[in-house]
Protein backbone atom coordinates (compact mmCIF):
# COMPACT_ATOMS: atom_id res chain seq x y z
CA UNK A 1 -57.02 123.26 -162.03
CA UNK A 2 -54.46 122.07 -159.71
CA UNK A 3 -54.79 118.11 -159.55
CA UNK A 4 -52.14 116.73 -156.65
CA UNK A 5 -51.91 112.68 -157.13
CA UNK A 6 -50.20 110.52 -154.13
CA UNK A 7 -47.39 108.78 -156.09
CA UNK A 8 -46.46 106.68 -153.05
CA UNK A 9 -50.11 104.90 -153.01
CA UNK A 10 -50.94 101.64 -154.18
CA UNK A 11 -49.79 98.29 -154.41
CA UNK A 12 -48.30 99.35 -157.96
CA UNK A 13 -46.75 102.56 -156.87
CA UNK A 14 -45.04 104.52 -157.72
CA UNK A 15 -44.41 103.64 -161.21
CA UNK A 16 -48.36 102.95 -162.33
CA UNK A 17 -49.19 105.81 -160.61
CA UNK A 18 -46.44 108.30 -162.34
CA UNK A 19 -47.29 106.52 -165.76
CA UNK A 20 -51.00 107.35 -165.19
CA UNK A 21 -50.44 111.17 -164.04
CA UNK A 22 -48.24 112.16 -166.79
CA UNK A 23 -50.79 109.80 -169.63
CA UNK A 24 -53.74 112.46 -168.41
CA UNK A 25 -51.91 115.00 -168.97
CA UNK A 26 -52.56 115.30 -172.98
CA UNK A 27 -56.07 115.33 -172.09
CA UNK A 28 -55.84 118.20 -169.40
CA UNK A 29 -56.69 121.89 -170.77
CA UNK A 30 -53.80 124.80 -170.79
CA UNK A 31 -54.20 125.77 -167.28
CA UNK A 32 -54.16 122.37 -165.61
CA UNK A 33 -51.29 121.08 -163.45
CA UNK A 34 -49.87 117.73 -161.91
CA UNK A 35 -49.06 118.00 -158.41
CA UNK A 36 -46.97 114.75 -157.25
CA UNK A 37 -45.93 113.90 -153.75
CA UNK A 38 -43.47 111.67 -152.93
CA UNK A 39 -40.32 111.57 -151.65
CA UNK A 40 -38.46 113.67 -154.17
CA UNK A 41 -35.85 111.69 -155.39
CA UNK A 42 -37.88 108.71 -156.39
CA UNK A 43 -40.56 110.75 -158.22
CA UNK A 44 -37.89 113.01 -159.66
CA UNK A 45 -36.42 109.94 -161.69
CA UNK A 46 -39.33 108.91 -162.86
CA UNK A 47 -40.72 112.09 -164.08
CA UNK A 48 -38.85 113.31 -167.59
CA UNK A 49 -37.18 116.39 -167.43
CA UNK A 50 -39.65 117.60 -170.17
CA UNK A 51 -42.83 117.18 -167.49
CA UNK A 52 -41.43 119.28 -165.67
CA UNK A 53 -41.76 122.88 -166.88
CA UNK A 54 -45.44 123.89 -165.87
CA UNK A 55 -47.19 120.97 -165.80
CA UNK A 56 -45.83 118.55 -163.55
CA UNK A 57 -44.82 119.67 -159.79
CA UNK A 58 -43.11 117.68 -157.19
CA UNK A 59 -43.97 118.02 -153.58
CA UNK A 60 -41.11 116.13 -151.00
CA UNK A 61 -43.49 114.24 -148.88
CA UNK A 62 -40.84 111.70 -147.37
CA UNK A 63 -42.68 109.42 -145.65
CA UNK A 64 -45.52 106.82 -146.61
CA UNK A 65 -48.22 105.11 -145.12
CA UNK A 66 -48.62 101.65 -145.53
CA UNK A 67 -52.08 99.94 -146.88
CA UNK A 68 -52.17 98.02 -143.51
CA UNK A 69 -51.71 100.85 -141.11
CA UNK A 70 -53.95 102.15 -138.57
CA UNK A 71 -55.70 105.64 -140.66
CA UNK A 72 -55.29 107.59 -136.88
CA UNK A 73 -52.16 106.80 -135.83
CA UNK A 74 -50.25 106.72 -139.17
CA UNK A 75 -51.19 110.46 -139.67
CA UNK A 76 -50.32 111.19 -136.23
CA UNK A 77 -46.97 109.77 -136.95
CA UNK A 78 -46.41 110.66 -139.90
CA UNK A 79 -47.52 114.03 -140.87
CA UNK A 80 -45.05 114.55 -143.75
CA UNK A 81 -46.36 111.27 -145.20
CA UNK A 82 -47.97 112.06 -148.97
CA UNK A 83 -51.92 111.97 -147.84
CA UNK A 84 -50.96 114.08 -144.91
CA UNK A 85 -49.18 117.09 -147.02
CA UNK A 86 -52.14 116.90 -149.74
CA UNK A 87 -55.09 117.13 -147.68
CA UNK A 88 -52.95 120.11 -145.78
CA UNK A 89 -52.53 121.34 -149.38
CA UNK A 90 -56.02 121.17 -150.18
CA UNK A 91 -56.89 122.97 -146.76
CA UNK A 92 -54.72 125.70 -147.53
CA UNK A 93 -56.30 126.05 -150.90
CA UNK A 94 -53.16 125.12 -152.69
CA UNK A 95 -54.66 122.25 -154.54
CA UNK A 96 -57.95 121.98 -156.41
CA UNK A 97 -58.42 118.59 -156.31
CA UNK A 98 -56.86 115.34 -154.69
CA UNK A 99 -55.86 111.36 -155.62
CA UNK A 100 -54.99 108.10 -153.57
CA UNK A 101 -54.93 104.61 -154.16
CA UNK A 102 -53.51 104.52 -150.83
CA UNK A 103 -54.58 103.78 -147.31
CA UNK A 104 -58.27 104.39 -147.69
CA UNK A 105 -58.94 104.48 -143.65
CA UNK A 106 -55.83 107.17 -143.67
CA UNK A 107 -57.38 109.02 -146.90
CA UNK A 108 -61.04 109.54 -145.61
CA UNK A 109 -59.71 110.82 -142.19
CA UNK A 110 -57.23 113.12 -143.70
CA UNK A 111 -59.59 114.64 -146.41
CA UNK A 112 -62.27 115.00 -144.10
CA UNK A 113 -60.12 116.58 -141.63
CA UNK A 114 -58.31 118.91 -143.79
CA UNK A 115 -61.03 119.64 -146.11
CA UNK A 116 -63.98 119.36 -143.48
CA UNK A 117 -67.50 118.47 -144.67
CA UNK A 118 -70.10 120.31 -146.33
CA UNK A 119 -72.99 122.12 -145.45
CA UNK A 120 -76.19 119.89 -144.35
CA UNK A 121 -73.73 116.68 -144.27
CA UNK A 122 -73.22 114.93 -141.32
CA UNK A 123 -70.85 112.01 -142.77
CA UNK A 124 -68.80 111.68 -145.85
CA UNK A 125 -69.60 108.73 -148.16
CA UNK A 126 -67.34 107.03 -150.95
CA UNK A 127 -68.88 106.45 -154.02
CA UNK A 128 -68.41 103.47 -156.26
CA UNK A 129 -69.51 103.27 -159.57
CA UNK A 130 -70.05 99.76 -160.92
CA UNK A 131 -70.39 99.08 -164.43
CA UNK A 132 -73.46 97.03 -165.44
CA UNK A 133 -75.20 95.43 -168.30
CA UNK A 134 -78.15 97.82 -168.20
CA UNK A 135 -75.46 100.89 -167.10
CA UNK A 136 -73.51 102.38 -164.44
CA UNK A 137 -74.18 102.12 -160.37
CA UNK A 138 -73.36 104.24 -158.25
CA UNK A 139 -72.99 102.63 -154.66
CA UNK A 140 -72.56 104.55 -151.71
CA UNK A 141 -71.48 104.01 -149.08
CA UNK A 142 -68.33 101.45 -149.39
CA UNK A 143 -66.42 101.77 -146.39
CA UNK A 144 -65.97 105.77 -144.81
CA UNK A 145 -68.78 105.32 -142.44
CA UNK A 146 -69.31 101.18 -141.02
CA UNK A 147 -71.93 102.87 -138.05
CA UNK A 148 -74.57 104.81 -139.36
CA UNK A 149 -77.81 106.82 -138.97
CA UNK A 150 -80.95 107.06 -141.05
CA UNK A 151 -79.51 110.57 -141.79
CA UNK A 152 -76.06 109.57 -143.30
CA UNK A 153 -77.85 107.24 -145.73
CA UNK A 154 -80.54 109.38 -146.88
CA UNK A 155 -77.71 112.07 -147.17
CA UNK A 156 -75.41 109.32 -149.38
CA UNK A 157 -78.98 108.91 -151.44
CA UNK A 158 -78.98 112.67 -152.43
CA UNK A 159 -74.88 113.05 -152.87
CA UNK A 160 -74.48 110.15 -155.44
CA UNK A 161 -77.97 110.93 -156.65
CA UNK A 162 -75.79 114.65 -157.22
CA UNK A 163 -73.13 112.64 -159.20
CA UNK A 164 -74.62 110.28 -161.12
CA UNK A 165 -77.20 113.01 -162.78
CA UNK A 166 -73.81 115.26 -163.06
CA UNK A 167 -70.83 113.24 -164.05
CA UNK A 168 -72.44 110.08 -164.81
CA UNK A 169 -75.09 112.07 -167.37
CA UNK A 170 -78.37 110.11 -166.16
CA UNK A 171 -81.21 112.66 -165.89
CA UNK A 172 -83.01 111.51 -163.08
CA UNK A 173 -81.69 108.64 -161.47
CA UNK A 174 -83.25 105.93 -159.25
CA UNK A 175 -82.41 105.62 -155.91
CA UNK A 176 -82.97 102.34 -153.93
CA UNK A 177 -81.72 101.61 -150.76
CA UNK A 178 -79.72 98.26 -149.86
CA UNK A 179 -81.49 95.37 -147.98
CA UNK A 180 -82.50 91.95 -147.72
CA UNK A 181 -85.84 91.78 -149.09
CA UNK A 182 -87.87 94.26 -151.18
CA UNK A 183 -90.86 94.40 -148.79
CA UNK A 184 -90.96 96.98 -146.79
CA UNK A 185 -91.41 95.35 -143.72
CA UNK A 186 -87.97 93.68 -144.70
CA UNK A 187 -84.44 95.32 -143.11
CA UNK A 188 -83.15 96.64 -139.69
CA UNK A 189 -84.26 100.04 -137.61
CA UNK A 190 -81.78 102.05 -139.32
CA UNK A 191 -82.75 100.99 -142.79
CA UNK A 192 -86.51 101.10 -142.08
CA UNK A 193 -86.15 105.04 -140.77
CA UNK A 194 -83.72 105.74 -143.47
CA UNK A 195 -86.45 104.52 -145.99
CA UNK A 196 -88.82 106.78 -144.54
CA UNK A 197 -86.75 109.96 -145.00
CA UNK A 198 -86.51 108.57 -148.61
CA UNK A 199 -89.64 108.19 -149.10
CA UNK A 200 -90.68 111.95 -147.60
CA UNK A 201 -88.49 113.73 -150.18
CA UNK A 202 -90.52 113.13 -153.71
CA UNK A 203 -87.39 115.05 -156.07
CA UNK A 204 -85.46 112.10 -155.00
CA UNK A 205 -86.74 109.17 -157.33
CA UNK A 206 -86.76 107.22 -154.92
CA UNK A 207 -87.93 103.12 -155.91
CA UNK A 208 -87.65 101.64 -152.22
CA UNK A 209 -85.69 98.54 -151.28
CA UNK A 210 -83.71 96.89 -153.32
CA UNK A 211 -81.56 93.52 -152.95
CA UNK A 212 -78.03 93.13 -154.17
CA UNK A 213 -79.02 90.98 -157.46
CA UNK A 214 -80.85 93.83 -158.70
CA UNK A 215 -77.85 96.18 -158.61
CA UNK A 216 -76.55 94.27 -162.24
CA UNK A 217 -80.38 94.12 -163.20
CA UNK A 218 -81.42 97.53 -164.14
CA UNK A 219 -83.47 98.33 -161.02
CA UNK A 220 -82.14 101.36 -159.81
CA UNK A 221 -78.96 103.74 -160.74
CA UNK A 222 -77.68 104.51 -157.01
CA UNK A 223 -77.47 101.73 -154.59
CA UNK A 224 -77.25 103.56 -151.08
CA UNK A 225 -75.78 101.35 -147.77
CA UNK A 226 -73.46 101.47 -145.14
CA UNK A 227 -70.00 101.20 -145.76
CA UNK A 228 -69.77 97.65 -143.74
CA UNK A 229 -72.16 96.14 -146.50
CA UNK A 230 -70.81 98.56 -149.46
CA UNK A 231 -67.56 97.25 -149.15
CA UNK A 232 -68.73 93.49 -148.76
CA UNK A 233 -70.34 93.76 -151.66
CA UNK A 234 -67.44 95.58 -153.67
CA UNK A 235 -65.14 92.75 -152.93
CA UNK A 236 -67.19 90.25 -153.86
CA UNK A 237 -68.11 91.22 -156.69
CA UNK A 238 -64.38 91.82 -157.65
CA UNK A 239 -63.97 88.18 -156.60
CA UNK A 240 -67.08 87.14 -159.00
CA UNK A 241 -66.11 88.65 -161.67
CA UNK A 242 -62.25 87.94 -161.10
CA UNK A 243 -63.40 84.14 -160.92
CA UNK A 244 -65.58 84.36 -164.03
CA UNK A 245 -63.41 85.14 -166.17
CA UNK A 246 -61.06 82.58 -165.38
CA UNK A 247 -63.31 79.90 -165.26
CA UNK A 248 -64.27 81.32 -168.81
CA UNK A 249 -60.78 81.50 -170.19
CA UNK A 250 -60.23 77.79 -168.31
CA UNK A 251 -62.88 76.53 -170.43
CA UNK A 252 -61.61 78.01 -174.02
CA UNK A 253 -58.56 76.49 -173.56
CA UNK A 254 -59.92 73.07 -173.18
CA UNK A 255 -61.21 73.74 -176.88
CA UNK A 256 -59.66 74.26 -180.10
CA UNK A 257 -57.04 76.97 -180.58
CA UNK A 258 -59.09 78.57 -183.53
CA UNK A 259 -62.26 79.18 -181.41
CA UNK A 260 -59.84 79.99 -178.39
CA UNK A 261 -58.72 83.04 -181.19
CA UNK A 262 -61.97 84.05 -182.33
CA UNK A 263 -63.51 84.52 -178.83
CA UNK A 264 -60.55 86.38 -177.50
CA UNK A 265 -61.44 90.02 -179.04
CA UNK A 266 -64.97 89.25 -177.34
CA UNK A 267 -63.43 88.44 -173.90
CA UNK A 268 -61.47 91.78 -174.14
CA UNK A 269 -64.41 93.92 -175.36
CA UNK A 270 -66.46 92.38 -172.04
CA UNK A 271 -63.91 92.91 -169.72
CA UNK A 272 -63.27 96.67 -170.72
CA UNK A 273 -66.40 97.13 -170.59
CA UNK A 274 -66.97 96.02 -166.91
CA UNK A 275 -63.65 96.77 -165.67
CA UNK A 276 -63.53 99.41 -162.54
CA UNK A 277 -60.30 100.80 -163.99
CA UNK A 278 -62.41 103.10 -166.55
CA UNK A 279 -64.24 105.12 -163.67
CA UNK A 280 -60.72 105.79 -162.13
CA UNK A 281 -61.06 106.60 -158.57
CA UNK A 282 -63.78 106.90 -156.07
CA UNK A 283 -65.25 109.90 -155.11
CA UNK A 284 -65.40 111.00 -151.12
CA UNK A 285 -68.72 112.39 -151.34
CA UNK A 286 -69.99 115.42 -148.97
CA UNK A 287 -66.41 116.80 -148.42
CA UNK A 288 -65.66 120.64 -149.16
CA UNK A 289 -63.56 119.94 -151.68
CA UNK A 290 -63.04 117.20 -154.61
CA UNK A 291 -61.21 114.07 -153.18
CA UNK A 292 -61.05 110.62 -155.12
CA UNK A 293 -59.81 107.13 -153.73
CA UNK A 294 -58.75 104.67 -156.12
CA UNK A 295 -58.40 100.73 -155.76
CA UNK A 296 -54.95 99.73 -153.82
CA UNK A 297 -54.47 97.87 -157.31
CA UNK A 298 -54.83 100.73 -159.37
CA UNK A 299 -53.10 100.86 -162.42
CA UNK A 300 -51.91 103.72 -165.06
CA UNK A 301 -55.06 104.11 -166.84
CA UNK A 302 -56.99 104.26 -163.19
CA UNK A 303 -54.93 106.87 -162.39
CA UNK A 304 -55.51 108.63 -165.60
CA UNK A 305 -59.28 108.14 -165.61
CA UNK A 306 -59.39 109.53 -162.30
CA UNK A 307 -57.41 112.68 -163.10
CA UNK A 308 -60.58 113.20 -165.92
CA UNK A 309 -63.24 112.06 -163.23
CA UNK A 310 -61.94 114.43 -160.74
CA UNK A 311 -61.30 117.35 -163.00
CA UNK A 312 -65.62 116.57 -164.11
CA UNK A 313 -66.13 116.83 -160.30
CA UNK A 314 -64.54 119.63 -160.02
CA UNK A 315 -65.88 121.68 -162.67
CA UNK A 316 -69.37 120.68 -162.45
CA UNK A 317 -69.23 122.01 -158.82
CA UNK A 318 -71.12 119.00 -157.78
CA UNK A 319 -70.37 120.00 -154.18
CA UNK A 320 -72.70 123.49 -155.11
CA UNK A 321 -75.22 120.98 -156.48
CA UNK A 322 -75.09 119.00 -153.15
CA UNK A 323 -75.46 121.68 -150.82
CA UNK A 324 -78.53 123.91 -152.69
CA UNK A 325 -80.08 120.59 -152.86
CA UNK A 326 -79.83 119.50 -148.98
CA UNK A 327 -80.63 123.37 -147.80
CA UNK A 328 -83.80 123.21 -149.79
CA UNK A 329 -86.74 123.87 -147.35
CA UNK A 330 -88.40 120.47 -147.45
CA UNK A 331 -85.45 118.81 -147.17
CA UNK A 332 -84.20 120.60 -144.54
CA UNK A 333 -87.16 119.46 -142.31
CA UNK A 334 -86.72 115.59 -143.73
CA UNK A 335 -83.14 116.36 -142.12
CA UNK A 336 -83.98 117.49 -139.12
CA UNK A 337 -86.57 114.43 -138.55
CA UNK A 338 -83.41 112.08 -139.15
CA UNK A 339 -80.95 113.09 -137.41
């Protein structure tokens, strides 16, 4: 499996995002390869001589886009920029499988462009997993599509409903979809139509509305939205958790340095446990081909985690999965009704 990584992506790059390519590559099999793009000179030096015989290649892509450009007009500009020359790669077939932590706007038009969608989708979605007491969520949407139709969500319901039976290893997952009450009654047009395409397909498991406190409460295993709200609540809870365990840490230290010692294996257990870097990257769902953007402050082991995430994408063929499930008969009139 070819796996190309953008090295120039990320408020860390490139050296996290090196470090993290070349760390997953003791856990790749034989076959596997490292495709970096970059400009060449600053990935060559940071790539050891010994990387470089079969495993590791290095693609010249001299320009970069920056995390604050416009998606449209950077690629337009910039076509020998790193996401540019990797979604052209994957296109082309010359690349299996593809990684960013860079301008997500400029990643989902790229992939989507180069790599088109599937079969039976209408919209991509990304897919976030977040790590919970009672398991992992998968969210989706969290920021490819801000505008959409009862279609695109039911469609995000059945593609992360795809990945977390698949990668994620839970056997029939619940699906709820995101709004602000659990009545039915409660939530806008789109929501209330999407609910009812839900609701017409019974292999989807799906438990009805859902409200963002029951996403860390055990209620469902895919949280399906639009990317305007997806991403809202991504970042908060980032901020939540970011501010909880400061506030923690704040407190220890106003105690004794022996207690301060004995709860700091805890603290570290906890935050592993709930930190986003052990999913890796975030999977562009409903793509023809296996695309993952990580977090702009993605470090080495997020980049290495998604390498293993992507090449479990890959060779699951959860895209297959995806599009025998949506050209099923009964869906395929649920489809039609919603679009």
């Amino acid at each position: 499996m070819r796996i190309a990584i953008d090295a120039m992506g990320g408020d860390k790059a490139p050296g996290e995002i090196i470090s993290g390519a070349l760390e997953s590559i003791e856990l790749l099999e034989e076959n596997d390869e490292i495709i970096l793009l970059g400009p060449k000179e600053i990935v060559e030096s940071r790539v050891p001589s010994k990387f470089r015989k079969g495993k590791v290649t290095i693609v010249d892509a001299p320009e970069v886009i920056g995390m604050d450009e416009s998606p449209v007009d950077s690629l337009r500009k910039k076509r020998n920029s790193s996401i540019a020359i990797m979604a052209k790669m994957a296109k082309e077939g010359q690349a299996d499988a593809v990684i960013s932590a860079g301008n997500t706007g400029a990643c989902v038009v790229a992939f989507q462009m180069g790599m088109r969608n599937l079969a039976g989708v209408n919209r991509p979605g990304i897919a976030v997993v977040f790590p919970t007491f009672e398991g992992p969520v998968t969210i989706c949407d969290v920021g490819a599509n801000i505008a959409c139709k009862p279609i695109n969500l039911y469609q995000y319901a059945v593609m992360a409903k795809m990945y977390s039976k698949n990668v994620l290893g839970i056997e029939n997952p619940r699906v709820g979809i995101m709004s602000i009450g659990q009545e039915e009654a409660k939530g806008d047009e789109t929501v209330k139509k999407a609910r009812e395409l839900m609701k017409a397909d019974t292999r989807l498991n799906f438990i009805g509305n859902i409200e963002g406190k029951d996403i860390f409460k055990g209620v469902c295993d895919v949280a399906v939205c639009d990317g305007f709200v997806g991403n809202v609540i991504l970042k908060l809870t980032e901020g939540v958790v970011d501010g909880l365990f400061k506030a923690i840490k704040h407190e220890l230290m106003q105690e004794k340095l022996l207690l301060v010692m004995k709860f700091k294996p805890v603290m570290m257990r906890i935050y592993k446990k709930y930190d986003y870097n052990e999913y890796g990257g975030a999977p562009l769902l409903g793509i023809n081909g296996t695309a993952l953007i990580c977090h702009g402050a993605s470090e080495s082991r997020t980049i290495k985690n998604a390498v293993l995430t992507a090449k479990a994408y890959h060779t699951k063929k959860i895209n297959d999965k995806i599009v025998e499930y949506l050209s099923n008969t009964s869906v395929r009139t649920v489809n039609e009704q919603g679009s």
